[in-house]
Protein backbone atom coordinates (compact mmCIF):
# COMPACT_ATOMS: atom_id res chain seq x y z
CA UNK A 1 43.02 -114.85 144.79
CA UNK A 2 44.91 -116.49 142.39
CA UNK A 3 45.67 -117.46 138.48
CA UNK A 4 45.05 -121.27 137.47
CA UNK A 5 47.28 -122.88 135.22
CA UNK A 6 44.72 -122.58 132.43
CA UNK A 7 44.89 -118.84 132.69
CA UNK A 8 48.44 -118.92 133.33
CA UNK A 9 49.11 -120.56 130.32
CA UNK A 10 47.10 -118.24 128.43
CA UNK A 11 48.29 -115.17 129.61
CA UNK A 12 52.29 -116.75 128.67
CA UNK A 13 51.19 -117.72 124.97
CA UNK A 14 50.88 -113.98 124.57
CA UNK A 15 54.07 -113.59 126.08
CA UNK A 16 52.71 -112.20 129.33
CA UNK A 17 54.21 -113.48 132.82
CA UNK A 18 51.74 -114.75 135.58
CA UNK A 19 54.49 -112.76 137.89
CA UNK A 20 53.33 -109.44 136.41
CA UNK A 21 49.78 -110.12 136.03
CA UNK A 22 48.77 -110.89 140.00
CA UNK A 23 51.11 -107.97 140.57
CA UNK A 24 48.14 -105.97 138.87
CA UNK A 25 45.50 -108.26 140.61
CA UNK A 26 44.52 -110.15 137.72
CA UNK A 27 42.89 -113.73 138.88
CA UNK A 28 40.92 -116.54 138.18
CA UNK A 29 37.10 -116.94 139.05
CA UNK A 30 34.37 -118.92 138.36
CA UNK A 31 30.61 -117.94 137.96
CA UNK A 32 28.12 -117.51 140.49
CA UNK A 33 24.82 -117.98 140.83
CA UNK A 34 22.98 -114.39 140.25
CA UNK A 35 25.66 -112.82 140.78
CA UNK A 36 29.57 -111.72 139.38
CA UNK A 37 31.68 -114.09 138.89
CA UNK A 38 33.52 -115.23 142.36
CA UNK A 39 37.24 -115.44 143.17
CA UNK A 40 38.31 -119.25 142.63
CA UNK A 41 41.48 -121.03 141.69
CA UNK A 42 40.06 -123.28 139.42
CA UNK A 43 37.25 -121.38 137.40
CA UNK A 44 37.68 -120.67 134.00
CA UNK A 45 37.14 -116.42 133.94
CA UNK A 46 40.05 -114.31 133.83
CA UNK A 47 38.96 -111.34 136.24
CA UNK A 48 40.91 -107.99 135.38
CA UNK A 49 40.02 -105.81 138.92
CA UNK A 50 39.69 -102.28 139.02
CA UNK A 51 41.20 -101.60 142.33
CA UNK A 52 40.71 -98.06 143.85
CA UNK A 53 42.10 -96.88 147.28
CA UNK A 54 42.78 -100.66 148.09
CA UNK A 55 38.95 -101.22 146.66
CA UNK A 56 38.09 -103.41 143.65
CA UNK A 57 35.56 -100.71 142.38
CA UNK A 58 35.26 -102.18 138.74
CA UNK A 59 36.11 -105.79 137.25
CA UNK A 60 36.22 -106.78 133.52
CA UNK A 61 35.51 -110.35 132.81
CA UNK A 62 36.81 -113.06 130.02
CA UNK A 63 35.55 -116.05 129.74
CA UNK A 64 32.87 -118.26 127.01
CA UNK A 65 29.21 -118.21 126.57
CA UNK A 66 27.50 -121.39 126.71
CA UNK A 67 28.35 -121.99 123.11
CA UNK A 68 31.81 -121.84 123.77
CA UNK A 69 32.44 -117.88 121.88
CA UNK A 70 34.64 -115.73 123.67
CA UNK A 71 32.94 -112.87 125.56
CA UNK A 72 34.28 -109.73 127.53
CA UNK A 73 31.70 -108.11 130.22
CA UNK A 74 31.82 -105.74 133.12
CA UNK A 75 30.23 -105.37 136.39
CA UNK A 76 27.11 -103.70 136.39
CA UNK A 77 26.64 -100.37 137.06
CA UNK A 78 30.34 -100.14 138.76
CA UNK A 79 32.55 -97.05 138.59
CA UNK A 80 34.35 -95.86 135.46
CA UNK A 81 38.06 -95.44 136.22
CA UNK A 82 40.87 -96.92 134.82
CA UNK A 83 43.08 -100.04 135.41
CA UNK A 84 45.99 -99.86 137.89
CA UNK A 85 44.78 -96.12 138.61
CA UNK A 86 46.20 -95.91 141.62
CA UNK A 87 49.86 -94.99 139.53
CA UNK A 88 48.30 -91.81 138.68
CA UNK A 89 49.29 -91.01 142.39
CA UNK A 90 52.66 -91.53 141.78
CA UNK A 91 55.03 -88.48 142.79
CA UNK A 92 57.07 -89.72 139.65
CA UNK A 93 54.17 -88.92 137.47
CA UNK A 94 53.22 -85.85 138.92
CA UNK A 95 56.61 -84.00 138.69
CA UNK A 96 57.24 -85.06 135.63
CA UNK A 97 59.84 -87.80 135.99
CA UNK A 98 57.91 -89.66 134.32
CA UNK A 99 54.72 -90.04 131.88
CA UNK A 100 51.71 -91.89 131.95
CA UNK A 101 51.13 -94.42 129.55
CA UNK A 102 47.30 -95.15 128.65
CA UNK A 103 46.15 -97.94 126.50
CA UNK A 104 43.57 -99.36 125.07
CA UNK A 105 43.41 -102.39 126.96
CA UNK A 106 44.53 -104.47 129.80
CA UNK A 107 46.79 -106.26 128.45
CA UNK A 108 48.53 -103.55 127.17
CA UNK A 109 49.30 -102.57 130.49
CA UNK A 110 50.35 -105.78 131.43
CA UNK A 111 53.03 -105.62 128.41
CA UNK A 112 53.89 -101.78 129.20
CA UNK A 113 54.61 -102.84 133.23
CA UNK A 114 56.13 -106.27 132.71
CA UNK A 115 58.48 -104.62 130.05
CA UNK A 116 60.10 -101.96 132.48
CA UNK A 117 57.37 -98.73 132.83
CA UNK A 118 54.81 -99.36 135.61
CA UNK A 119 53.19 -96.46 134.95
CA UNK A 120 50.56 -97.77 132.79
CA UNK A 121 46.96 -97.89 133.03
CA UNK A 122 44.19 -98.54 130.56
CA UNK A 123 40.74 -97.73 129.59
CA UNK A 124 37.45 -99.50 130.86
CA UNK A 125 35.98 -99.09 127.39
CA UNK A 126 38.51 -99.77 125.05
CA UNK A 127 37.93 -97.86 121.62
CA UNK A 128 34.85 -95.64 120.48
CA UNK A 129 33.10 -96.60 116.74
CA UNK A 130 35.91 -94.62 114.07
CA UNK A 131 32.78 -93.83 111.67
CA UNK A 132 29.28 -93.32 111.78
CA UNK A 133 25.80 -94.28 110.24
CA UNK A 134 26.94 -93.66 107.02
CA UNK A 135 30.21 -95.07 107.15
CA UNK A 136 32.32 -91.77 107.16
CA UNK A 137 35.28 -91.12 109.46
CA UNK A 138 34.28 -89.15 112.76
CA UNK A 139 35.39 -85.96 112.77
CA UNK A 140 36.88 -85.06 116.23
CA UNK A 141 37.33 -81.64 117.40
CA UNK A 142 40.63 -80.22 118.20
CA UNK A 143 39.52 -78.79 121.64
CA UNK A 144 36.92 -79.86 124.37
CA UNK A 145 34.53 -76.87 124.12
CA UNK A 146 31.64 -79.28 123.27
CA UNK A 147 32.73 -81.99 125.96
CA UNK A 148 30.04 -81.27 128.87
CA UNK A 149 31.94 -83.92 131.50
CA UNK A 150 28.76 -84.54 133.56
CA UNK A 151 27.25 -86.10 130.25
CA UNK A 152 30.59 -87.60 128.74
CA UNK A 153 29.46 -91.05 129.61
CA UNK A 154 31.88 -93.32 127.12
CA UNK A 155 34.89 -91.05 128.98
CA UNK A 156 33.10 -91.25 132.17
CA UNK A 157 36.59 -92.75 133.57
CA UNK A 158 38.54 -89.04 132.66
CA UNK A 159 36.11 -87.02 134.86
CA UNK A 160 36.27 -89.67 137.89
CA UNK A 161 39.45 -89.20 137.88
CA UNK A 162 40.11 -85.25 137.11
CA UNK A 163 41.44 -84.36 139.86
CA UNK A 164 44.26 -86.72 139.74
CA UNK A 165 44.66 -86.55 135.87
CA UNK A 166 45.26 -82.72 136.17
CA UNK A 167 48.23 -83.09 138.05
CA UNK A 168 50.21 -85.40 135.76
CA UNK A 169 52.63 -83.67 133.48
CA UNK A 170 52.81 -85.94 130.77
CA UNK A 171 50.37 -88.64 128.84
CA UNK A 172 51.86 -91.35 126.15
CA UNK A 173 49.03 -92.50 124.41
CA UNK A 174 49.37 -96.11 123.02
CA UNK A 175 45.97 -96.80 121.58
CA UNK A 176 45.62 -99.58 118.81
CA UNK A 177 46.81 -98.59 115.44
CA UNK A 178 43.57 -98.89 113.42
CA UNK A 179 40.64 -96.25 113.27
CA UNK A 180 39.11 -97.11 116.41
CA UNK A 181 41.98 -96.58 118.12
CA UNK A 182 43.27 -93.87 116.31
CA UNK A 183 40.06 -91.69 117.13
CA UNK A 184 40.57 -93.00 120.70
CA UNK A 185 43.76 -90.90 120.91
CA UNK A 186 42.03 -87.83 119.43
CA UNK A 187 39.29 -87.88 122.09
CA UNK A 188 41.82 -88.21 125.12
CA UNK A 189 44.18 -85.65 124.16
CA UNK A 190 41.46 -83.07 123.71
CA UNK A 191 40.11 -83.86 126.94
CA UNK A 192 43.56 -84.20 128.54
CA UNK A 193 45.19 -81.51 126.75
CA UNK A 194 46.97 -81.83 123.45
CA UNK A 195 49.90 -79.90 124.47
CA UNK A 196 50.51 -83.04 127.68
CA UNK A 197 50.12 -85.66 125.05
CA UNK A 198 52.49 -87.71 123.37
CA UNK A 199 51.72 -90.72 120.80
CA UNK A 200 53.43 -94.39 120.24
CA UNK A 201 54.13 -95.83 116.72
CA UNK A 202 54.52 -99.18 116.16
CA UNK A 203 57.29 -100.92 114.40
CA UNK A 204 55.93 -100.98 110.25
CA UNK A 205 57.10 -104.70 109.73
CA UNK A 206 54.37 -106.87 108.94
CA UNK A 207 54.68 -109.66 111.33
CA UNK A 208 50.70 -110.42 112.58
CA UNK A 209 49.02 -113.26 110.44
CA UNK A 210 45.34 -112.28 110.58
CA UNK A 211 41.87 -114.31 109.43
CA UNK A 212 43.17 -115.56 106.05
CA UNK A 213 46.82 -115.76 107.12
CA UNK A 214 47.85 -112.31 105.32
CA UNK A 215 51.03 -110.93 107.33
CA UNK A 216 50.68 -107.02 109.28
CA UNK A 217 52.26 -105.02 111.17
CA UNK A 218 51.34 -105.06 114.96
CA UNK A 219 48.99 -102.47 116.44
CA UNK A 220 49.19 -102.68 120.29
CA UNK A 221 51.81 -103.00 123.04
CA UNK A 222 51.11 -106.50 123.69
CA UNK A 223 51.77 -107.40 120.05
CA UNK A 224 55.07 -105.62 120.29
CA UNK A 225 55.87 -107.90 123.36
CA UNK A 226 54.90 -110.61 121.24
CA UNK A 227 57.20 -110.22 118.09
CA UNK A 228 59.83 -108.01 119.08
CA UNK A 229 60.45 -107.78 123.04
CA UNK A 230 60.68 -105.59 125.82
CA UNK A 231 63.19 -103.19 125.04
CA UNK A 232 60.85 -102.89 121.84
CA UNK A 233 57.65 -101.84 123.82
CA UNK A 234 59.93 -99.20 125.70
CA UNK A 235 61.40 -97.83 122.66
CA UNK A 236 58.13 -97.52 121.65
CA UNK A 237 56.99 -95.01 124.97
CA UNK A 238 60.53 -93.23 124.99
CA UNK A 239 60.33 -92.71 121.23
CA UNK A 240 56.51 -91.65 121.68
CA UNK A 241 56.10 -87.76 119.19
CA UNK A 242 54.25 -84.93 120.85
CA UNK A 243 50.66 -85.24 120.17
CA UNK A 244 49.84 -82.61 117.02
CA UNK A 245 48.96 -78.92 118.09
CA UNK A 246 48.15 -76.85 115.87
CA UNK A 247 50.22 -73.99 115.79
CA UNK A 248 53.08 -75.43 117.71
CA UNK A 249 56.03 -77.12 115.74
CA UNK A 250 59.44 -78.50 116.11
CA UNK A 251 62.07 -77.70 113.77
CA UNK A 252 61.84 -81.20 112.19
CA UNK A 253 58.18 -81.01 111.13
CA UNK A 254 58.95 -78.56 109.03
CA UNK A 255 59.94 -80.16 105.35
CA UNK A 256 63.17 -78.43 103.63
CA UNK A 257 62.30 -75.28 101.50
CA UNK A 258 62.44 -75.17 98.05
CA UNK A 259 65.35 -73.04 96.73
CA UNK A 260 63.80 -69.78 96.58
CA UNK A 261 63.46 -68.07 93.30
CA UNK A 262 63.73 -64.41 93.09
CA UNK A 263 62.54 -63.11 89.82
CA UNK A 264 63.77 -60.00 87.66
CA UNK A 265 61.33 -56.91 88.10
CA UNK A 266 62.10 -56.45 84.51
CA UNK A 267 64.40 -53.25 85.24
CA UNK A 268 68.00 -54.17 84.76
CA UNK A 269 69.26 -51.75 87.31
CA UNK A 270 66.31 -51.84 90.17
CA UNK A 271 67.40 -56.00 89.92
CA UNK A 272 70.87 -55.18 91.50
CA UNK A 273 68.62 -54.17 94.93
CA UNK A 274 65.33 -55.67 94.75
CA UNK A 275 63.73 -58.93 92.91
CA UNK A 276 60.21 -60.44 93.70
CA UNK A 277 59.21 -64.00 94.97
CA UNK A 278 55.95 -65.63 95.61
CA UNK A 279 55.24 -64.87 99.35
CA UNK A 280 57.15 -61.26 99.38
CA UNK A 281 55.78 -58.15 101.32
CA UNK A 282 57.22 -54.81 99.79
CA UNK A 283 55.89 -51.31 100.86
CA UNK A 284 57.32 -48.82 98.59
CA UNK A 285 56.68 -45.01 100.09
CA UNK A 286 57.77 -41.87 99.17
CA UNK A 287 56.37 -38.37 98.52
CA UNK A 288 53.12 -37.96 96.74
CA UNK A 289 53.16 -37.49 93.07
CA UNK A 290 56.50 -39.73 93.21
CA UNK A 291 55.32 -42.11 90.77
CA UNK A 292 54.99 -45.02 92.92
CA UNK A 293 51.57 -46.08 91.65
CA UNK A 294 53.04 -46.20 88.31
CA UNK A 295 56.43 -47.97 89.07
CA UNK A 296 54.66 -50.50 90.83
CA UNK A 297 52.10 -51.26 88.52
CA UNK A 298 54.91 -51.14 85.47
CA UNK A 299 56.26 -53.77 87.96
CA UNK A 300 53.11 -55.58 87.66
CA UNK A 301 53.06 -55.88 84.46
CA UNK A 302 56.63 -57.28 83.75
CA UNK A 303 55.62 -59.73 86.21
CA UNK A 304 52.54 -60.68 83.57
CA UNK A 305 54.36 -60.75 80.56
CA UNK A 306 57.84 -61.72 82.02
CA UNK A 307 56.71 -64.68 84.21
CA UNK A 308 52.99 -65.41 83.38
CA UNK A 309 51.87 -63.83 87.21
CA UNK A 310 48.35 -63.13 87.52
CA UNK A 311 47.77 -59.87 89.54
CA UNK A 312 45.12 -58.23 91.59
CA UNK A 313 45.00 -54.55 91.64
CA UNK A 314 43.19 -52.67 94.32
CA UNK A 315 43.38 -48.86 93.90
CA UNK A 316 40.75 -46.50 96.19
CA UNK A 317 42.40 -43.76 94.31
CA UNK A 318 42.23 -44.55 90.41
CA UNK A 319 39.92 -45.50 88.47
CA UNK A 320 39.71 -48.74 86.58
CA UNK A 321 39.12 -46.95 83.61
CA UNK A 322 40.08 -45.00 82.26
CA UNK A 323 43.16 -44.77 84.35
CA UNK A 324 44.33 -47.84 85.09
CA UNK A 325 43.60 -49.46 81.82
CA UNK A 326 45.62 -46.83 79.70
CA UNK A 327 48.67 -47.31 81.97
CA UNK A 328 48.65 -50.96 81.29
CA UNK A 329 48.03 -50.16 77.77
CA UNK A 330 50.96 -47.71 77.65
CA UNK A 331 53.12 -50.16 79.48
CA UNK A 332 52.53 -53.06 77.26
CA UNK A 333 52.34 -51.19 73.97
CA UNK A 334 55.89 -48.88 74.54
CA UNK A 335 54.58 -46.20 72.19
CA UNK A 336 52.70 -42.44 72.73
CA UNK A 337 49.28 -42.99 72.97
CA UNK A 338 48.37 -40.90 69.66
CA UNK A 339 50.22 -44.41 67.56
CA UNK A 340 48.04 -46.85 69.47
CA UNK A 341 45.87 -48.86 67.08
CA UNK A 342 42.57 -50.44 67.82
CA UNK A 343 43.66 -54.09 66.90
CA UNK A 344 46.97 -53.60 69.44
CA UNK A 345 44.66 -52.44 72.11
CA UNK A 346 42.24 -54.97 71.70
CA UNK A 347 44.78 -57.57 72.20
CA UNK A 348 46.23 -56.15 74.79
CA UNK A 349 42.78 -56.07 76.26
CA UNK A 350 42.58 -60.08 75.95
CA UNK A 351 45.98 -59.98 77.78
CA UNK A 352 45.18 -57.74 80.45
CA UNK A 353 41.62 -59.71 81.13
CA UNK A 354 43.94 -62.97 81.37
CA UNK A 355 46.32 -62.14 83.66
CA UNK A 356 44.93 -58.90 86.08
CA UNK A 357 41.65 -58.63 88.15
CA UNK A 358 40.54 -55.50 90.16
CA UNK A 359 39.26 -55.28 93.21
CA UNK A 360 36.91 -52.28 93.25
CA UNK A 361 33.33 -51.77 94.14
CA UNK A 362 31.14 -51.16 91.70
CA UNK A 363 29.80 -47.46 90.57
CA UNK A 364 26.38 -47.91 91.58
CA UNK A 365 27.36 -49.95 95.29
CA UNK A 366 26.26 -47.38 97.91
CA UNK A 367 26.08 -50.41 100.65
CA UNK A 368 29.37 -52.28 100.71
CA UNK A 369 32.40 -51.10 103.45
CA UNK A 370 35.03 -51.16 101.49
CA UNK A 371 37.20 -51.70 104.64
CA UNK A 372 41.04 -53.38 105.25
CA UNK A 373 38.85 -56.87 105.81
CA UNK A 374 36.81 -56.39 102.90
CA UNK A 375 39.90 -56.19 100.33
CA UNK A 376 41.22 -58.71 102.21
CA UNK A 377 38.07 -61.24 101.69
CA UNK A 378 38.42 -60.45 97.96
CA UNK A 379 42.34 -61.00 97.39
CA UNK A 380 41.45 -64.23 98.68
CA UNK A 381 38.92 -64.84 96.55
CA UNK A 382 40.79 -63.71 93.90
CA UNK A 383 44.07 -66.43 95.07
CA UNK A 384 41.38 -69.20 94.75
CA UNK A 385 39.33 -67.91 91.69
CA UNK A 386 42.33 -66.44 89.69
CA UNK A 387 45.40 -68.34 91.28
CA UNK A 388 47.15 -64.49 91.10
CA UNK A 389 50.67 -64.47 92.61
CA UNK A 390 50.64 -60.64 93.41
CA UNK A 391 47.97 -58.53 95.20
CA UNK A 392 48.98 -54.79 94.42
CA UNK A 393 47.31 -52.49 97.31
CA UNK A 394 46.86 -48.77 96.83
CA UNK A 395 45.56 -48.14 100.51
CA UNK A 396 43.67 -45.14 100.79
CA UNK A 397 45.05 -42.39 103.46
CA UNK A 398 41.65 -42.76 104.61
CA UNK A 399 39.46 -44.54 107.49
CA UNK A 400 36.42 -45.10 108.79
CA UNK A 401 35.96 -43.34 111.87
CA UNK A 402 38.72 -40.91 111.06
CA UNK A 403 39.14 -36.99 111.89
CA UNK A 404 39.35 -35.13 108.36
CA UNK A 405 39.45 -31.47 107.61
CA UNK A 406 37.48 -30.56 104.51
CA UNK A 407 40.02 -28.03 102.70
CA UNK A 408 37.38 -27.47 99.48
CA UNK A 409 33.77 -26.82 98.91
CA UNK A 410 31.34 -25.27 100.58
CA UNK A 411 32.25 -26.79 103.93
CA UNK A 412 35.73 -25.87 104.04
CA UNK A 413 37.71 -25.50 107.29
CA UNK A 414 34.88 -27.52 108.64
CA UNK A 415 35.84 -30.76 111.12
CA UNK A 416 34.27 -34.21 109.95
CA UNK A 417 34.62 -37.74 110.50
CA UNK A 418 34.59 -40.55 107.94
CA UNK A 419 31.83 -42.63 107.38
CA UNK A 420 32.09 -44.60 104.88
CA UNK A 421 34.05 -45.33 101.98
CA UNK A 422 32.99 -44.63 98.72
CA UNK A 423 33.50 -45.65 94.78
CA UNK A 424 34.64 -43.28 92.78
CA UNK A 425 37.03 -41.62 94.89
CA UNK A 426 34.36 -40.41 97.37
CA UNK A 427 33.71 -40.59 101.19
CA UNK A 428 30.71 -40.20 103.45
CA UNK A 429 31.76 -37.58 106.31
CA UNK A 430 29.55 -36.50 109.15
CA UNK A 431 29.77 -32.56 109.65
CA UNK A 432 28.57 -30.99 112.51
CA UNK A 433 26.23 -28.07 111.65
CA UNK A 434 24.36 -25.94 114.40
CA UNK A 435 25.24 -29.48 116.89
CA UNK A 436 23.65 -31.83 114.96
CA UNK A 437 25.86 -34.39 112.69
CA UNK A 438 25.12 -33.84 109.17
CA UNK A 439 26.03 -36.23 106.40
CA UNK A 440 27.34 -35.18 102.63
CA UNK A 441 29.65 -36.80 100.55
CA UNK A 442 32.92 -35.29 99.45
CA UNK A 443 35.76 -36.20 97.17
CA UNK A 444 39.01 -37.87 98.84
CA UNK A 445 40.76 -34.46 97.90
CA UNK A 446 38.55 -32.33 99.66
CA UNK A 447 40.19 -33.17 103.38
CA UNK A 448 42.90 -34.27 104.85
CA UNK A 449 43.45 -36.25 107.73
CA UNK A 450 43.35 -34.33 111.25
């Protein structure tokens, strides 16, 4: 089996040597009758083999219709593997010493071996559609979960081979650089594993004439042979970037960080220890009764009327009002609450409605768990309703399924365990009366934790 001159001159005007290409078992054939096309010297069909365990399993054809249009077929009902497979063998591949390149096409692989990295292979299939019906983008999973490989037909070439593909440590995929190809690269990393996959870019200079003669930049390996050389097509593998995981990041794909602003708290002398940023955690503890409920909420409100912040307040143990509301008052107005005036409170009102929103349940809600997830679910609600910059928690010293001791009431020195939690201060306990589990509702000062 050999190439004719035809094909030979062909495969040169896209820079491709006739050397490299019989290496790979390409040859020339001609049709026959009823049948594949046959092996011949002069015929004018390129035959790309797919040669498995010394076996041409597969063939892709290139040659004209009768009208004289170029056409690309395969052999009926032959097995899906990939060209030159039979590198996926390779001890170099499978310790590591070296990846696997897969491309879209043969002649990729022709340009990827004839340039200095034999191992290259390519897909039977080329690309998959990049959009649908309706001409939107594909959406293509991260992970395989919904990939059932007896069914995977258009990737029926991956399972085939699994238990060769397994063993390789590392994949460089250098699909096309259009959608096609780019959603090509998303369906074989998921199915060979993000984390093993690397991905080519091509050089950005526009360089490719196409239809109407408008210059772009290349999109395959061949086209890099083409217009820039060998050493270009193996700068392009050896410069190939880890296939995105999520999750997983060099140093580099990290942009620089803004200079990061610290703000005053509004006290002169707590500044010298302590300012707030967007993105800070504080916990402030101390005794109870120490005042940090009000110091951070004064803190709160500096950052209102000092910075324009919008807060979120959750408190299990105040109410909104009256409680809450007068200490903003008081903190905003800076006078004894007997000199407040109804036209400074109202306005302070409008402020307060501007810049704070509470997260509390409402009076009458007997349903809701007002658990950790819960408040959690509603700061975020409030970050993309309200765009606050501060979430101040009051966590109860309460929990569901918690040991208390009621101290007060009629059920004093009685174990319970926490039910629910309640509005108002309250919680639903389960007390154990003649051994059954009784429920009753208590205030948050009638027990303490066990």
């Amino acid at each position: 089996m050999s190439l004719n001159p035809m094909a030979i001159a062909w495969l040169e005007s896209r820079a491709l040597d006739s050397e490299t290409a019989s290496r790979l078992g390409i040859y020339s054939a001609k049709r026959a009758q009823g049948g594949d096309p046959v092996p011949d010297a002069s015929g004018n069909i390129l035959v790309f083999p797919y040669i498995d365990g010394g076996e041409e399993v597969n063939a892709k054809y290139r040659g004209r219709d009768t009208a004289g249009r170029k056409r690309f077929w395969q052999r009926a009902g032959a097995r899906k593997t990939f060209f030159n497979v039979a590198v996926l063998d390779d001890p170099a591949v499978q310790n590591g010493q070296a990846p696997v390149v897969i491309t879209e096409g043969e002649l990729d692989t022709v340009a990827a071996v004839q340039s200095g990295h034999p191992f290259s292979v390519s897909v039977p299939d080329g690309a998959p559609p990049a959009r649908d019906e309706q001409d939107n983008l594909v959406e293509v999973p991260d992970n395989a979960d919904d990939v059932v490989p007896e069914h995977d037909d258009k990737y029926r070439y991956v399972f085939n081979n699994w238990d060769r593909l397994k063993r390789v440590k590392r994949f460089v995929l250098a699909v096309d650089n259009d959608e096609p190809g780019r959603r090509l690269g998303q369906e074989l990393a998921r199915r060979l594993g993000r984390s093993r996959c690397c991905l080519v870019s091509y050089p950005a200079e526009p360089c490719v004439a196409d239809a109407d003669g408008v210059l772009r930049p290349v999109k395959d390996l061949n086209e890099v042979l083409q217009h820039f050389g060998a050493d270009a097509v193996m700068a392009c593998i050896e410069q190939a970037k880890p296939f995105p995981v999520k999750g997983l990041y060099k140093l580099s794909d990290f942009p620089e960080s803004p200079p990061l602003l610290a703000l005053t708290t509004g006290f002169r002398e707590l500044d010298h220890h302590m300012r707030l940023y967007r993105g800070a955690f504080v916990v402030v503890s101390g005794l109870p009764g120490g005042g940090k409920t009000a110091l951070m909420t004064q803190i709160a409100m500096n950052m209102a009327t000092g910075h324009n912040w919008r807060i979120a307040i959750a408190s299990s143990e105040m109410h909104v009002r009256p409680i809450l509301e007068n200490m903003l008052l008081g903190f905003m107005l800076q006078k004894p609450r007997n000199l407040w005036t109804k036209p400074e409170c109202d306005g302070c009102r409008r402020f307060i409605d501007e810049h704070f929103v509470f997260i509390a349940l409402a009076p009458d809600d007997e349903d809701t768990e007002a658990d950790v997830q819960w408040v959690i679910d509603r700061a975020a609600d409030a970050v993309v309703r309200e765009g606050i910059s501060m979430l101040l928690l009051e966590p109860i010293g309460i929990k569901i399924g918690q040991g208390v001791m009621v101290i007060d009431g009629p059920f004093a020195s009685f174990p319970a365990t926490v039910e629910r939690i309640l509005p108002d201060d309250r919680i639903a306990v389960s007390v154990s009366l003649f051994g059954r589990a009784s429920p009753i509702e208590l205030n948050i000062a009638q027990v303490q934790p066990l």
